[in-house]
Protein backbone atom coordinates (compact mmCIF):
# COMPACT_ATOMS: atom_id res chain seq x y z
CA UNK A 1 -5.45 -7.22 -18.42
CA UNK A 2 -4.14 -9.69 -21.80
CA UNK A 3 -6.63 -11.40 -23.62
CA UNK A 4 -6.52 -14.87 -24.63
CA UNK A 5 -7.96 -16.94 -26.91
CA UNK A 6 -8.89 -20.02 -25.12
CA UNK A 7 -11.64 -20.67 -27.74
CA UNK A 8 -12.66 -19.52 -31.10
CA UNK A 9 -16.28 -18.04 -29.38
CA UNK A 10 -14.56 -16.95 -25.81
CA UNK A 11 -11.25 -14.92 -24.73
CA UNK A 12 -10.39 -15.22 -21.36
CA UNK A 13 -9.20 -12.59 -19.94
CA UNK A 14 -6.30 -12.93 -16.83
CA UNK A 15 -5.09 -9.34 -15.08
CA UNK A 16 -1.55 -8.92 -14.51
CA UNK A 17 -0.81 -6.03 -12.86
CA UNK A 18 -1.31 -5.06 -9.71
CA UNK A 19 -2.84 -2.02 -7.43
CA UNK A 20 -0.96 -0.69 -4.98
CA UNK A 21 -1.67 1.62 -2.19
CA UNK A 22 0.30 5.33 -3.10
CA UNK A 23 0.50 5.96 1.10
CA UNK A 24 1.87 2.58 1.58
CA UNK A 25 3.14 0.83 -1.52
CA UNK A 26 1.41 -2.44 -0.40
CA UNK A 27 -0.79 -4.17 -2.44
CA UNK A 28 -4.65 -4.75 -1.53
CA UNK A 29 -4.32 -8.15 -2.47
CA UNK A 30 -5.66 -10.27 0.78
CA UNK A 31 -6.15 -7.03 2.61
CA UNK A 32 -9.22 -4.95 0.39
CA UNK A 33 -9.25 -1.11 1.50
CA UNK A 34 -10.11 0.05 4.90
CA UNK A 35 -13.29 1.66 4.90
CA UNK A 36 -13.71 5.42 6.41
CA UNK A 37 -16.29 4.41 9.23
CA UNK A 38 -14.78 0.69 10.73
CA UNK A 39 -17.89 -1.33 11.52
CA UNK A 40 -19.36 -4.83 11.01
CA UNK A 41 -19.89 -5.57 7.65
CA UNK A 42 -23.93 -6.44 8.78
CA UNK A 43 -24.15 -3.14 10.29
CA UNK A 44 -22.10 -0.97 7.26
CA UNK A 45 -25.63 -0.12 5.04
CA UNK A 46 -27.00 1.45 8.52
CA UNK A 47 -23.84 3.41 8.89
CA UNK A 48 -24.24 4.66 5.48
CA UNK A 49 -27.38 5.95 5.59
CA UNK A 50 -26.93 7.49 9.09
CA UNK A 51 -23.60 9.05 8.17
CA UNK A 52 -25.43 9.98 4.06
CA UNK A 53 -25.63 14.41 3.75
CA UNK A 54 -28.66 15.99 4.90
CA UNK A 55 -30.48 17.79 2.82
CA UNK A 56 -28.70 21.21 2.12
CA UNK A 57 -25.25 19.52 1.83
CA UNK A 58 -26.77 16.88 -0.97
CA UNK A 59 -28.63 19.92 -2.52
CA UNK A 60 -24.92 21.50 -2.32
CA UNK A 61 -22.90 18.62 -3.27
CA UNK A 62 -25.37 18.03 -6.76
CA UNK A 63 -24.87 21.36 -7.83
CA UNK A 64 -21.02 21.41 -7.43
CA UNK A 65 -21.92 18.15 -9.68
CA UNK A 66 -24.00 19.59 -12.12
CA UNK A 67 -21.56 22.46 -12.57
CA UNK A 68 -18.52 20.02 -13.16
CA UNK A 69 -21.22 17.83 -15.74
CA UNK A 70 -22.02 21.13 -17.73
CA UNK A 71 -18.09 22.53 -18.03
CA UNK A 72 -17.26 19.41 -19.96
């Protein structure tokens, strides 16, 4: 992103570079990234919570956390 001074109080700020997919090389300009489960965008928070771990695999998954948190 450059800064610039479009005011003395504000700085705009405009990005120029771009992100681009490594598997394709395309941008994600226009296109956004393709979510894991396709579904209606009305119907995605549903999926998420149906598809969310159960109980022993988020008891699992927060200590593999806490143990990457505590050998920083």
């Amino acid at each position: 992103m450059t800064g610039y001074r479009i005011h003395p109080n504000i700085l705009m700020g405009i990005t120029v570079g771009v992100c681009r997919s490594d598997i394709t090389g395309e941008s994600f300009q226009g296109i956004g990234v393709q979510p894991d489960l396709p579904c209606k965008a009305d119907a995605a928070l549903n999926v998420a919570h149906v598809r969310a771990p159960t109980d022993p695999e988020r008891e699992e998954l927060q200590q593999t956390l806490d143990a990457l948190r505590a050998a920083k």
